[in-house]
Protein backbone atom coordinates (compact mmCIF):
# COMPACT_ATOMS: atom_id res chain seq x y z
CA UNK A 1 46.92 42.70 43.96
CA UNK A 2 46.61 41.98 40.15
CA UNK A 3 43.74 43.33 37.87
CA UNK A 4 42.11 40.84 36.01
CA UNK A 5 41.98 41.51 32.47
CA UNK A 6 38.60 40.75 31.73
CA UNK A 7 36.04 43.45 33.92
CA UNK A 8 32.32 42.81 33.73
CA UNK A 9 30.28 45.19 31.94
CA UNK A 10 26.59 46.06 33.13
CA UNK A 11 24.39 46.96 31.18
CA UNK A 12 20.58 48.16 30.82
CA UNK A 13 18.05 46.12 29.87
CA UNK A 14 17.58 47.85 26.54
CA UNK A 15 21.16 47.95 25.53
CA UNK A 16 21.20 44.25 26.09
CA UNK A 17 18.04 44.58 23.63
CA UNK A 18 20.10 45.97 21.17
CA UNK A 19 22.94 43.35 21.46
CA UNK A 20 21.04 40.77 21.04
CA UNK A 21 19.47 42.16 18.11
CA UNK A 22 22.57 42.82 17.04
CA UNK A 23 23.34 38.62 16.85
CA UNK A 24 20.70 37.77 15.34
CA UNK A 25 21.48 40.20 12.67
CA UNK A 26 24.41 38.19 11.92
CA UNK A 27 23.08 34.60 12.51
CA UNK A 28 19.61 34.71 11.09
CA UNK A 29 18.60 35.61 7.50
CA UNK A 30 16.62 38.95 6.71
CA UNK A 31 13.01 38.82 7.75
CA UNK A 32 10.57 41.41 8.24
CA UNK A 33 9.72 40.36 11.38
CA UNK A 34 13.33 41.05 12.21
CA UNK A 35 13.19 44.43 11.17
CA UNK A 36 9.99 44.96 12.96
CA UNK A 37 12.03 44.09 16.64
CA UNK A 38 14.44 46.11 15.30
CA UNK A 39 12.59 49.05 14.79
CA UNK A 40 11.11 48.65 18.15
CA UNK A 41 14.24 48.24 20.28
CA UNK A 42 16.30 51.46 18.43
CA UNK A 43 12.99 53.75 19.19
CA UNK A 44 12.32 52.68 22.84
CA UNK A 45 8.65 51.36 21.85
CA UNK A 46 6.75 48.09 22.56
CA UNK A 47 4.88 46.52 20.23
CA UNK A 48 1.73 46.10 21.36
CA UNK A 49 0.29 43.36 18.68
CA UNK A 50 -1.01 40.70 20.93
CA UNK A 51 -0.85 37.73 18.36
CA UNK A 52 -4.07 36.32 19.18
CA UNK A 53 -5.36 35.67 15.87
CA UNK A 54 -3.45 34.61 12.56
CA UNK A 55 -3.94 37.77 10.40
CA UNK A 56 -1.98 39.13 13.48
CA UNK A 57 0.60 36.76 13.13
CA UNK A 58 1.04 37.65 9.62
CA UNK A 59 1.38 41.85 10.49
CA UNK A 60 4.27 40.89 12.47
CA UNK A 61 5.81 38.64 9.91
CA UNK A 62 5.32 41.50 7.22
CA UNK A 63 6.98 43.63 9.17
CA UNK A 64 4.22 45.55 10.82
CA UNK A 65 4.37 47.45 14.44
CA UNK A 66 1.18 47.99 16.25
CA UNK A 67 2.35 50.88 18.54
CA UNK A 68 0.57 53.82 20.34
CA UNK A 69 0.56 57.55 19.29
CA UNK A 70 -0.30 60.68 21.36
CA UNK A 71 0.68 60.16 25.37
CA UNK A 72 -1.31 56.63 24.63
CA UNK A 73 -4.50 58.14 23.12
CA UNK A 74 -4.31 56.34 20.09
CA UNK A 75 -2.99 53.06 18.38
CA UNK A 76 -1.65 52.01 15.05
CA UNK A 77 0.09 50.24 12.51
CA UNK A 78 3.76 51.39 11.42
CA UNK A 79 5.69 49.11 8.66
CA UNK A 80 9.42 48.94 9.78
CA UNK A 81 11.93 49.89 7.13
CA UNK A 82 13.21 46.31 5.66
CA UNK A 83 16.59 47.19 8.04
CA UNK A 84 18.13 43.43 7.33
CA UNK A 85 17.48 43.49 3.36
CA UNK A 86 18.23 47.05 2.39
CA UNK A 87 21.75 48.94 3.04
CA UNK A 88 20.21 52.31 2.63
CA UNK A 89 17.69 51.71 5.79
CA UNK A 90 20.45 49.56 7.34
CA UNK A 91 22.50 52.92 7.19
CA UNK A 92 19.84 54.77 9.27
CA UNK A 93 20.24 53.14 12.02
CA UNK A 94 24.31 54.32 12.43
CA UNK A 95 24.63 56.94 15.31
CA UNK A 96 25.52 60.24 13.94
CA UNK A 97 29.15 60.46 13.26
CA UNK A 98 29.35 56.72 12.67
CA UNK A 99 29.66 55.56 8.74
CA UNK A 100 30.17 51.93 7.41
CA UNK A 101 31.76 50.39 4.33
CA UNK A 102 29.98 47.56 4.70
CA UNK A 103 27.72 46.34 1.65
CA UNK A 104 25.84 43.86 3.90
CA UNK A 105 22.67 45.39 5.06
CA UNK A 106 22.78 42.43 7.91
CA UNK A 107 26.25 43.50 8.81
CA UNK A 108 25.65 47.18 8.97
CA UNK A 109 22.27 46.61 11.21
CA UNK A 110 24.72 44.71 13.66
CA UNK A 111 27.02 47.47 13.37
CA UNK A 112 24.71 50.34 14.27
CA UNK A 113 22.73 48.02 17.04
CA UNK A 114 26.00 47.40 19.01
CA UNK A 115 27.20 50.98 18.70
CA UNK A 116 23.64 52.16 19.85
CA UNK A 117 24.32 50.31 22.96
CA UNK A 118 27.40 50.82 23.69
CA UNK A 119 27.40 54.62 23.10
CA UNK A 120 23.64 54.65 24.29
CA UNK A 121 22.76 56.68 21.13
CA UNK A 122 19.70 58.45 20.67
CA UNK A 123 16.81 57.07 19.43
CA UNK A 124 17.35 57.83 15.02
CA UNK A 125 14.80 60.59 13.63
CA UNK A 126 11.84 59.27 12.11
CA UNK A 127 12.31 61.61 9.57
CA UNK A 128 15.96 59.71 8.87
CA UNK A 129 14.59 56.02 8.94
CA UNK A 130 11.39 56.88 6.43
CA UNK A 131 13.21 59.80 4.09
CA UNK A 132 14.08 56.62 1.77
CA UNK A 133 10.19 55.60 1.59
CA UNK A 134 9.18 58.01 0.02
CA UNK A 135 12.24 58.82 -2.77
């Protein structure tokens, strides 16, 4: 009996997250909002803005993460690194062991989101996505 040459992959819901993050990195133009999703898929978190009023709607289009600290004790806002405009955060986002020539921070985000789900990477250090913020 013959293999075919195309086999089915399965995989989790979140690397399917990251895929499809991934795509969009390539199809859509930088955004903020973008880089917010992003920032949520590659750390595991949800966000928990519930867009019910318009100053909402802006956080997320800014960028902004409402997420909760502290086994759920507390909530707050984070700003996502701009992942889709900037190389340098685009660049935190690569596995460790994984570098890119790439000058395209879109192209590098796509990069490190379909090697994060592939190789089911490790959430990146926080320390390694914000060290940029403050230099």
């Amino acid at each position: 009996m013959a293999m075919n040459a195309h086999s089915a992959v399965s995989l989790d819901p979140e690397a399917s997250r990251l895929l499809a993050l991934a795509e969009r990195c390539l199809q859509e133009p930088p955004s903020r909002q973008l880089d917010g999703e992003i920032y949520c898929a590659v750390h595991y978190i949800k966000d928990l803005n519930s867009l019910s009023m318009p100053n909402l709607w802006d956080a997320k289009l800014s960028g902004q993460v409402l997420v909760r600290y502290r086994q759920g004790r507390a909530v707050g806002w984070i700003e996502a690194p701009p992942f889709t405009l900037e190389r340098r955060f685009a660049e935190t986002l690569l596995p460790d062991g994984l570098v890119t020539i790439c000058r395209d921070a879109r192209f590098v985000c796509a990069a490190a989101l379909r090697s994060r789900a592939l190789t089911k990477a490790p959430a990146p250090a926080l320390s390694k996505v914000f060290e940029f913020c403050h230099g």
